[in-house]
Protein backbone atom coordinates (compact mmCIF):
# COMPACT_ATOMS: atom_id res chain seq x y z
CA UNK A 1 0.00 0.00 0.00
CA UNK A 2 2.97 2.36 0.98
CA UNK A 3 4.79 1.62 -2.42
CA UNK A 4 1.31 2.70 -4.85
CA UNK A 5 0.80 5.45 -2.42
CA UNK A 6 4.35 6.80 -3.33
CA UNK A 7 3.76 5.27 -6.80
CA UNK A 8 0.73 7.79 -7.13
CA UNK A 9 2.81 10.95 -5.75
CA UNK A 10 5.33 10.77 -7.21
CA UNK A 11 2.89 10.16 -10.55
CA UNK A 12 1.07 13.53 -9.76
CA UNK A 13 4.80 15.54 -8.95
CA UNK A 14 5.72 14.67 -12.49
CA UNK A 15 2.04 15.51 -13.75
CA UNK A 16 1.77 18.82 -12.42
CA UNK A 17 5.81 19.16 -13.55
CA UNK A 18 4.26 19.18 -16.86
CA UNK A 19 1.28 21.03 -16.07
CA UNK A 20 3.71 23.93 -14.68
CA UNK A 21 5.75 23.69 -17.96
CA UNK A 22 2.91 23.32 -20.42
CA UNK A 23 1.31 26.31 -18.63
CA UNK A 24 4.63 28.80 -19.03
CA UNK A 25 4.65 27.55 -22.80
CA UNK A 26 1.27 28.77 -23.51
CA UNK A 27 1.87 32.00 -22.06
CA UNK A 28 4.34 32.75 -23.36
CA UNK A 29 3.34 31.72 -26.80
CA UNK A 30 0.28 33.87 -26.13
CA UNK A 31 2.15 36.76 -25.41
CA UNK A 32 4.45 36.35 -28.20
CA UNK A 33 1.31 35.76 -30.75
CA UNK A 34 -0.28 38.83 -28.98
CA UNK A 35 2.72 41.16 -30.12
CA UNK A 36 2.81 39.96 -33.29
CA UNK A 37 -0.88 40.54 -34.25
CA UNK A 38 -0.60 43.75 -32.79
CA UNK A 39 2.46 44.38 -34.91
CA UNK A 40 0.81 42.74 -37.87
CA UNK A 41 -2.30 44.97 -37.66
CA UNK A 42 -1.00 48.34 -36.71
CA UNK A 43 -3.27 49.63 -39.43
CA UNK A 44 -6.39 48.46 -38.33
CA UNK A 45 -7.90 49.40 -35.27
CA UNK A 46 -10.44 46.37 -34.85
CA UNK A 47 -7.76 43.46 -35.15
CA UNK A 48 -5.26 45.14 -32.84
CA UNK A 49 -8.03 45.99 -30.46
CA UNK A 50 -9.46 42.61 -30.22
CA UNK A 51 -5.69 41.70 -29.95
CA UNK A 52 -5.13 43.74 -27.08
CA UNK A 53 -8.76 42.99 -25.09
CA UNK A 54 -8.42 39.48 -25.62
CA UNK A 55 -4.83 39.18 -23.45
CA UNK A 56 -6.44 38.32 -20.46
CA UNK A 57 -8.86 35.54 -21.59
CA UNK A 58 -6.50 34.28 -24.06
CA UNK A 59 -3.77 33.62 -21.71
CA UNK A 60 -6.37 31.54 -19.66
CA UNK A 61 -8.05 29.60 -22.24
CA UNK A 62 -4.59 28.40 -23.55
CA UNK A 63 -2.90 28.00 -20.51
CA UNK A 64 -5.82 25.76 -19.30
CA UNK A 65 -5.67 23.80 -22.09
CA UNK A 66 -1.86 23.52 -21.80
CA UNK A 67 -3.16 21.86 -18.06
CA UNK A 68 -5.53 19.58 -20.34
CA UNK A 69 -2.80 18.06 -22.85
CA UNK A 70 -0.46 17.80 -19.92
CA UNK A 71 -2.54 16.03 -17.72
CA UNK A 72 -3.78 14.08 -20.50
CA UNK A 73 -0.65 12.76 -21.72
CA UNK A 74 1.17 11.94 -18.49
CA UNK A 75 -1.21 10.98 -16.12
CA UNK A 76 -1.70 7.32 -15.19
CA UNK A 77 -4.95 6.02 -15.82
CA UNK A 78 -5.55 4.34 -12.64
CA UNK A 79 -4.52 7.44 -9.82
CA UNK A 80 -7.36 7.91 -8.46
CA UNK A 81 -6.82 12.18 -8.00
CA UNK A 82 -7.05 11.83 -11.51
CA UNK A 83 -10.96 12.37 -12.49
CA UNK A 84 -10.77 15.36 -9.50
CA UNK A 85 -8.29 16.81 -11.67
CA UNK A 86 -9.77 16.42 -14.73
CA UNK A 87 -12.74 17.85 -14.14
CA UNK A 88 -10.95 20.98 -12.31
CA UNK A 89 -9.43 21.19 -16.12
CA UNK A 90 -12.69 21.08 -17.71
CA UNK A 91 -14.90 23.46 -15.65
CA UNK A 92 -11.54 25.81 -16.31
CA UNK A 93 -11.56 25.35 -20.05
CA UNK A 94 -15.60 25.96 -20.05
CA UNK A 95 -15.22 29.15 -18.26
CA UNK A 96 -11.95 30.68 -19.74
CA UNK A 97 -13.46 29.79 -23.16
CA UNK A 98 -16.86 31.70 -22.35
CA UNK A 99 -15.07 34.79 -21.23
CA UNK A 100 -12.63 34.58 -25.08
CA UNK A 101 -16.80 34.88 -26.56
CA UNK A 102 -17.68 36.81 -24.41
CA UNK A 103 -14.83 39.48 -24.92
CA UNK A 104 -14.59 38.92 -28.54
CA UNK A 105 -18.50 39.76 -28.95
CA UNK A 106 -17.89 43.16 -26.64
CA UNK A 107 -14.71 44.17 -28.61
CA UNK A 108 -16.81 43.70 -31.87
CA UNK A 109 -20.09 45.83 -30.40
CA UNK A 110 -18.04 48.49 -29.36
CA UNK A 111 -16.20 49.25 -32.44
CA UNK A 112 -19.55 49.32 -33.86
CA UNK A 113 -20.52 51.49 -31.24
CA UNK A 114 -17.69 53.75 -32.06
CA UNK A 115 -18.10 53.28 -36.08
CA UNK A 116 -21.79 54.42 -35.58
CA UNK A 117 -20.79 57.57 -33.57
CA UNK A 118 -17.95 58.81 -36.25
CA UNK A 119 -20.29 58.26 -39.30
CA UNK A 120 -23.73 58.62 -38.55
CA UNK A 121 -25.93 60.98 -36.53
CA UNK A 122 -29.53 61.89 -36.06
CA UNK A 123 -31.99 59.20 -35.45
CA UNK A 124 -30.59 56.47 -37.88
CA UNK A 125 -27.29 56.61 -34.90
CA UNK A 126 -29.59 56.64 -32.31
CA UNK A 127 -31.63 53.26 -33.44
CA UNK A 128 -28.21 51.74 -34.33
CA UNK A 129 -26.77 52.48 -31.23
CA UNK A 130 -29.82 51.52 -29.24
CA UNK A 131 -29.78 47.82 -30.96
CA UNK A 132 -26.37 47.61 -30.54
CA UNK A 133 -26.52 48.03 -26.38
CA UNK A 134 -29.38 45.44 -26.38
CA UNK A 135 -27.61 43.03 -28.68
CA UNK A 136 -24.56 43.58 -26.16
CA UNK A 137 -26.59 42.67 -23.04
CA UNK A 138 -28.34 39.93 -24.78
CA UNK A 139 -24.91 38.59 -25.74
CA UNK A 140 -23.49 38.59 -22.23
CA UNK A 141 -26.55 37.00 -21.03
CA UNK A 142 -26.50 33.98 -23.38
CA UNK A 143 -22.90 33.33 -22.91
CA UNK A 144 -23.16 33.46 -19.27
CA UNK A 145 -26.50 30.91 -19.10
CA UNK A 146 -24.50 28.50 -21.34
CA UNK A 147 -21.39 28.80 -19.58
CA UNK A 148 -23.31 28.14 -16.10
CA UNK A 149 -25.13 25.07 -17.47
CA UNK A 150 -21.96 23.60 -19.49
CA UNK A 151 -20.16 24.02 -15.34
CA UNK A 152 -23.55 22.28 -14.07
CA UNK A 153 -23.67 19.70 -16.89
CA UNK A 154 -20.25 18.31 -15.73
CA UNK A 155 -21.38 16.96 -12.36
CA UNK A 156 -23.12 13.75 -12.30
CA UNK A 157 -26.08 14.99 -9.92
CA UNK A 158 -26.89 17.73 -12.24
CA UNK A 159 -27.23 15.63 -14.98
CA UNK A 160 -29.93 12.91 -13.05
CA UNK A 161 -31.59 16.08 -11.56
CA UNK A 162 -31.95 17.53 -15.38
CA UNK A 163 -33.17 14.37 -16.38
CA UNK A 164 -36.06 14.51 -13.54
CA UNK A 165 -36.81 18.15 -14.65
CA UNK A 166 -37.01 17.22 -17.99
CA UNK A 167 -39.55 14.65 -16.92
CA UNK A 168 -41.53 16.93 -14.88
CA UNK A 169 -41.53 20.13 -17.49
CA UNK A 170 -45.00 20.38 -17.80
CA UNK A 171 -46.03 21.23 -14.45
CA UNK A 172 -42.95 23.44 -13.95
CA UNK A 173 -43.32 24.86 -17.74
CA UNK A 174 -46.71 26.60 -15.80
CA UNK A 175 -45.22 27.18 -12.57
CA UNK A 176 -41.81 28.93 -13.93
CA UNK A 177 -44.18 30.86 -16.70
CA UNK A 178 -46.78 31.74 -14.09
CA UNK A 179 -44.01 33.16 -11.56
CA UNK A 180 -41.58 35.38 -14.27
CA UNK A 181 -44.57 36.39 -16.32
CA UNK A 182 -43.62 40.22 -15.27
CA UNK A 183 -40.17 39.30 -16.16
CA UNK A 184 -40.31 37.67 -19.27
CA UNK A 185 -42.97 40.69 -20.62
CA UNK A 186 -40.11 43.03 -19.98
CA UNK A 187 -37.33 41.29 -21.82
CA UNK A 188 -39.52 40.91 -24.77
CA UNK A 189 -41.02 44.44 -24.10
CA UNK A 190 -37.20 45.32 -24.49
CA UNK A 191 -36.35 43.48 -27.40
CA UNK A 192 -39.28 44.65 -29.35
CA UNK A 193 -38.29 48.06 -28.21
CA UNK A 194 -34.80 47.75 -29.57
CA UNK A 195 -35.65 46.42 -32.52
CA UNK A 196 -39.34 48.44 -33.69
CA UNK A 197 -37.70 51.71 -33.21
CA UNK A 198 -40.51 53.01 -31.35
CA UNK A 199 -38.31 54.53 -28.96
CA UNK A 200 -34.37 54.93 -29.13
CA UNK A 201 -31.33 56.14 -26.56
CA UNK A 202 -31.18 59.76 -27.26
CA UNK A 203 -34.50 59.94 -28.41
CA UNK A 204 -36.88 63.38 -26.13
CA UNK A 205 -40.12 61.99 -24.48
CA UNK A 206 -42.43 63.10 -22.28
CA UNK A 207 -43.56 60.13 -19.69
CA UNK A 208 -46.01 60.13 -16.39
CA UNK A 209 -46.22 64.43 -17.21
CA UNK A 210 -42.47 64.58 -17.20
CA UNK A 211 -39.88 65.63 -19.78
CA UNK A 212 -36.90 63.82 -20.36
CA UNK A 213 -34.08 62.06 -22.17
CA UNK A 214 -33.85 58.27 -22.82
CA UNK A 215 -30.42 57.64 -21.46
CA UNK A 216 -30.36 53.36 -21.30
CA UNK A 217 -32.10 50.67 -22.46
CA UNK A 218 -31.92 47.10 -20.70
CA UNK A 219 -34.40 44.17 -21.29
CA UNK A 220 -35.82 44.70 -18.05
CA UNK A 221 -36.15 48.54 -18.10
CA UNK A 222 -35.61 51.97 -19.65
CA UNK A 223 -33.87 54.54 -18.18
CA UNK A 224 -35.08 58.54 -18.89
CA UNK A 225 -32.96 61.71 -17.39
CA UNK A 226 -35.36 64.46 -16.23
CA UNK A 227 -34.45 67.65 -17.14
CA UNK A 228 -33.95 68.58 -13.37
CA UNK A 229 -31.43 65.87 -12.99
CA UNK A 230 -33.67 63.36 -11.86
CA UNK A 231 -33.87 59.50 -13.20
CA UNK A 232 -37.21 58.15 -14.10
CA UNK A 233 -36.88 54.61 -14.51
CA UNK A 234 -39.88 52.65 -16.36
CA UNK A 235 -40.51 48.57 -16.89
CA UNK A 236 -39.92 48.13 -20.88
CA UNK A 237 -43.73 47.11 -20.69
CA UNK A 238 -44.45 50.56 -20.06
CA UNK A 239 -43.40 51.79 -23.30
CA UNK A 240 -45.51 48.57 -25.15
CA UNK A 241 -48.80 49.35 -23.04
CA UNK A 242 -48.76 52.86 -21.99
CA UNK A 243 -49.38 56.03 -24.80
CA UNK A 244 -46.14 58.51 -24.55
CA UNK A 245 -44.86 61.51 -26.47
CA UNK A 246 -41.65 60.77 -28.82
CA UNK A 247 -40.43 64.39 -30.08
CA UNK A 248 -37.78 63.28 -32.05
CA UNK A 249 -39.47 59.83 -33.58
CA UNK A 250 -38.86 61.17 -37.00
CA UNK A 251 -36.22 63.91 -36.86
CA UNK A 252 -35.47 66.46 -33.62
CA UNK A 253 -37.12 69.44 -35.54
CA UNK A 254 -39.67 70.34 -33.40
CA UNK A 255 -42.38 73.82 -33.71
CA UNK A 256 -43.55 75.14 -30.51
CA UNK A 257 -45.98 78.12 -29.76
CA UNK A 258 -46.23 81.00 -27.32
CA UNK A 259 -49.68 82.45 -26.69
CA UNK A 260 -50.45 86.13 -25.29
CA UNK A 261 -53.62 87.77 -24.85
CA UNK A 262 -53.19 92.03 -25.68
CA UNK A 263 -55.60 94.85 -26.11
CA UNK A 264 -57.56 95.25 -29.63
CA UNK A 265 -55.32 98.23 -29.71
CA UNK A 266 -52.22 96.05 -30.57
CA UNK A 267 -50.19 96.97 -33.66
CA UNK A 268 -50.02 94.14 -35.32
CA UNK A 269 -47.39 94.49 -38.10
CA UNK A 270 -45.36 95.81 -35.58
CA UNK A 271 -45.72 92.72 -33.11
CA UNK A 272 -44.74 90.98 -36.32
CA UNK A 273 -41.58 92.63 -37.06
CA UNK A 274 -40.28 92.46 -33.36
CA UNK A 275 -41.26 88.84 -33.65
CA UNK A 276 -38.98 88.62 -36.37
CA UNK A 277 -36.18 90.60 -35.05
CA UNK A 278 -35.93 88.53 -31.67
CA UNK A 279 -36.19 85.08 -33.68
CA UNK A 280 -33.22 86.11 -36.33
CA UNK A 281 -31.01 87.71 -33.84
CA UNK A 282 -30.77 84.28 -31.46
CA UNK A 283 -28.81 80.99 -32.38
CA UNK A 284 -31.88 78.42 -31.07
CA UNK A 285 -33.48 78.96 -34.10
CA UNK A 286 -33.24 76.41 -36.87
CA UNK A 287 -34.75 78.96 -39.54
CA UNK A 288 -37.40 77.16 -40.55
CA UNK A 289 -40.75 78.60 -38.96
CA UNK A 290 -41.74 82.24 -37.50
CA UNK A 291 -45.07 83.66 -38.00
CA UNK A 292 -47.44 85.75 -35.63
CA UNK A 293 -50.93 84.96 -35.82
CA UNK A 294 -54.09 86.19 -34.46
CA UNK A 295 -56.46 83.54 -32.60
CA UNK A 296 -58.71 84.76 -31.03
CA UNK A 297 -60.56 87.86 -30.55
CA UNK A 298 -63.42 87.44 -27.94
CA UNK A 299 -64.03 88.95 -24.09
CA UNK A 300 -61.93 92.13 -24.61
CA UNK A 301 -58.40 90.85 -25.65
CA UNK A 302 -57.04 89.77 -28.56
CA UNK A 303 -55.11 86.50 -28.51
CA UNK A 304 -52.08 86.52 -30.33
CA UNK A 305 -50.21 83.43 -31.13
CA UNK A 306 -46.22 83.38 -32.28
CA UNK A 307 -45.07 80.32 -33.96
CA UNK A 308 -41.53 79.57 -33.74
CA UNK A 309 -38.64 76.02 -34.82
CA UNK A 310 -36.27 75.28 -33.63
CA UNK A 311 -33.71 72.41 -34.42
CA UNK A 312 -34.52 69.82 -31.10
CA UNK A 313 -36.67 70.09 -28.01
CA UNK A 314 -33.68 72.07 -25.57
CA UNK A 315 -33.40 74.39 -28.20
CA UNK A 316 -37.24 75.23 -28.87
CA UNK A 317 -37.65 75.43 -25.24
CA UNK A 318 -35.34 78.25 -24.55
CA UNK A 319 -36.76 79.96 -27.75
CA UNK A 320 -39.97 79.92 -26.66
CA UNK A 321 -39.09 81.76 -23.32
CA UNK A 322 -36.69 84.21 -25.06
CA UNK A 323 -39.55 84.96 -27.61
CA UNK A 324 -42.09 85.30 -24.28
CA UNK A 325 -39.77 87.37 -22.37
CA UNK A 326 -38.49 89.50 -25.98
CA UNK A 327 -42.78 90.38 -26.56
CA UNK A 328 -43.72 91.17 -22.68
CA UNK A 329 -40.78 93.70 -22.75
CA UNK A 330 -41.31 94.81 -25.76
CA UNK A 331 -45.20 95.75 -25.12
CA UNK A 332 -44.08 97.51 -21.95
CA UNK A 333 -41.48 99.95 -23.59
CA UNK A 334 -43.31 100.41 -27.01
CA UNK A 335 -46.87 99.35 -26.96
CA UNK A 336 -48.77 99.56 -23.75
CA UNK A 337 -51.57 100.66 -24.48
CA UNK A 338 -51.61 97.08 -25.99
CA UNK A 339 -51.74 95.54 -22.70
CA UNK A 340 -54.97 93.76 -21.97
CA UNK A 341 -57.37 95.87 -20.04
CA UNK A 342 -60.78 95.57 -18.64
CA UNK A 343 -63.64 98.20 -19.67
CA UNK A 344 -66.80 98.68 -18.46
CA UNK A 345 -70.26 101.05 -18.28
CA UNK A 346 -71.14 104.11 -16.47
CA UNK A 347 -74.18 103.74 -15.06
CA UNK A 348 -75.89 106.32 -18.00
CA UNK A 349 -75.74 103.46 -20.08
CA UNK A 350 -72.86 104.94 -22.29
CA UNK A 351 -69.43 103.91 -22.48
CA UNK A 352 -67.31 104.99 -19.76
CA UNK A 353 -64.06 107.08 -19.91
CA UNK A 354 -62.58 104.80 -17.07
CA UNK A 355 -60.28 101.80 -17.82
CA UNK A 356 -59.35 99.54 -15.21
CA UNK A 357 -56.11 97.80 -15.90
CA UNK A 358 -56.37 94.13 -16.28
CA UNK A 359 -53.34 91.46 -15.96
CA UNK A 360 -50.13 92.75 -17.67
CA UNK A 361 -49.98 89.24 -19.74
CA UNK A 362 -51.39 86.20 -20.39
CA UNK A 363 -48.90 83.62 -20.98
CA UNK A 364 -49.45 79.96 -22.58
């Protein structure tokens, strides 16, 4: 017993001897091939940065499989630390060979990602770049379940309890469906999302009354920046089930109005021209669209409406209050007897000389 015992050490010395030497061989073969690729593709930026990510998981794929031909070739059969050994080398092969995908797929996505930012812009960016980041997490999440269940798949007990829950899928086909029904609508909420082009990362919506940004899209939810700052996070379902404003579906040109009651005394033309003069004179507008028109003329004021473009949603914003502010000032310096007023009778029955000054403005 005392002679295999030794028998079986010394065995597993010379095994891992190999192991040790088979592992310093593949990395530095790995390194070496690494340079040279590098070297090789100095002139394109993909290869040598797929050559540079994939380092890390290179040198562990190879060097584990340097452990696998070792072991394989100089083990004896009959040790028994053998099978422990072999499957430490297998679940080590599975995983270093799921993070190569993995890391391949991300190096590949990104330069996409970057490709799509250099060349394109507008909306056609924004839908490619919103696919792209779904695709990515998708990708991460498949290689990650298949890893996991190649690891489980190597153990014995797994295997017998797969075969039982293969036998039993029905019930637990219901069961599973029944209890991730909320989670299952959201990753095909997001996927259909993604890939409709209903709504896209960068896109301006307004959600629940609030104004914002999409910033992220995951298959569980979608992530919109307020304009204060604030995050408004939504289930992908919401944006499947729920009616929402998209301002920049087609393109980010957007028209926007501002509204302000005055006196029938207003001059007009000259309303116009200011109009005009505050619209050309600022930079947030796209010049496309600037027209003054009148309403509404009905209990004593006269409702004048400016119509103004501007090239996205920020912009037309702050155009709309410059144009509000630009009008209000301008009716107090050059026009007020264009300010809205409130007249009444004297008590003869004629009209009276008094007026009674109403509000200064009525904003929309």
């Amino acid at each position: 017993m005392a002679d295999e015992e030794i028998e079986q050490a010394t065995n597993l010395a010379v095994t891992l001897g190999w192991v040790a030497l088979a592992v310093t061989v593949a990395f530095f073969a790995v390194m070496l091939a690494s340079k040279l690729v590098r070297f090789a593709a100095r002139r394109h930026d993909t290869v040598r940065e797929i050559a540079l990510r994939l380092r890390k998981p290179a040198h562990a794929t190879f060097m584990v499989l340097g452990m696998w031909i070792a072991v394989w070739l100089t083990a004896n059969r009959g040790d028994q630390w053998l099978p422990v050994l072999r499957h430490v080398v297998l679940v080590s092969v599975i995983l270093s060979s799921a993070w190569m995908v993995a890391t391949i797929a991300l190096v590949i996505e990104d330069r996409a990602l970057h490709r799509v930012g250099n060349r394109m812009s507008g909306r056609h960016a924004r839908r490619l770049r919103t696919q792209i980041m779904v695709v990515r997490r998708l990708t991460i999440g498949l290689v990650s379940v298949v890893a996991c269940a190649a690891v489980l798949f190597t153990f014995p007990e797994a295997r017998a309890a797969s075969a039982s829950l293969l036998a039993s899928a029905g019930v637990l086909s219901v069961v599973a469906a029944l209890a991730a029904q909320s989670d299952l609508g959201n990753v095909f909420a997001g996927l259909q999302i993604a890939f409709s082009e209903a709504v896209r990362v960068g896109d301006v919506v307004v959600v629940e009354g609030e104004w914002g940004t999409v910033e992220d899209i995951t298959l569980a939810y979608v992530v919109v920046g307020i304009w204060d700052e604030r995050k408004l996070i939504l289930p992908c379902t919401y944006f499947t089930s729920t009616p929402y404003e998209n301002w920049t579906r087609k393109s980010s040109e957007v028209l926007g109005t501002v509204e302000i009651d005055v006196d029938f005394r207003v001059p007009l033309d000259a309303m116009r021209a200011e109009l005009r003069r505050i619209v050309t004179g600022s930079s947030l507008w796209d010049g496309r669209v600037v027209s003054l028109q009148v309403t509404s003329a009905v209990s004593g004021v006269v409702r004048a409406r400016a119509l103004v473009s501007g090239a996205d949603s920020s912009a037309l914003w702050d155009l709309r209050c410059l144009v509000r502010e630009g009008l209000v000032t301008w009716l107090q310096r050059e026009a007020p007897d264009a300010l809205p007023r409130t007249r009444w009778e004297n008590g003869t029955g004629g009209t009276g000389g008094v007026v009674v000054p109403g509000p200064a403005d009525a904003l929309v």
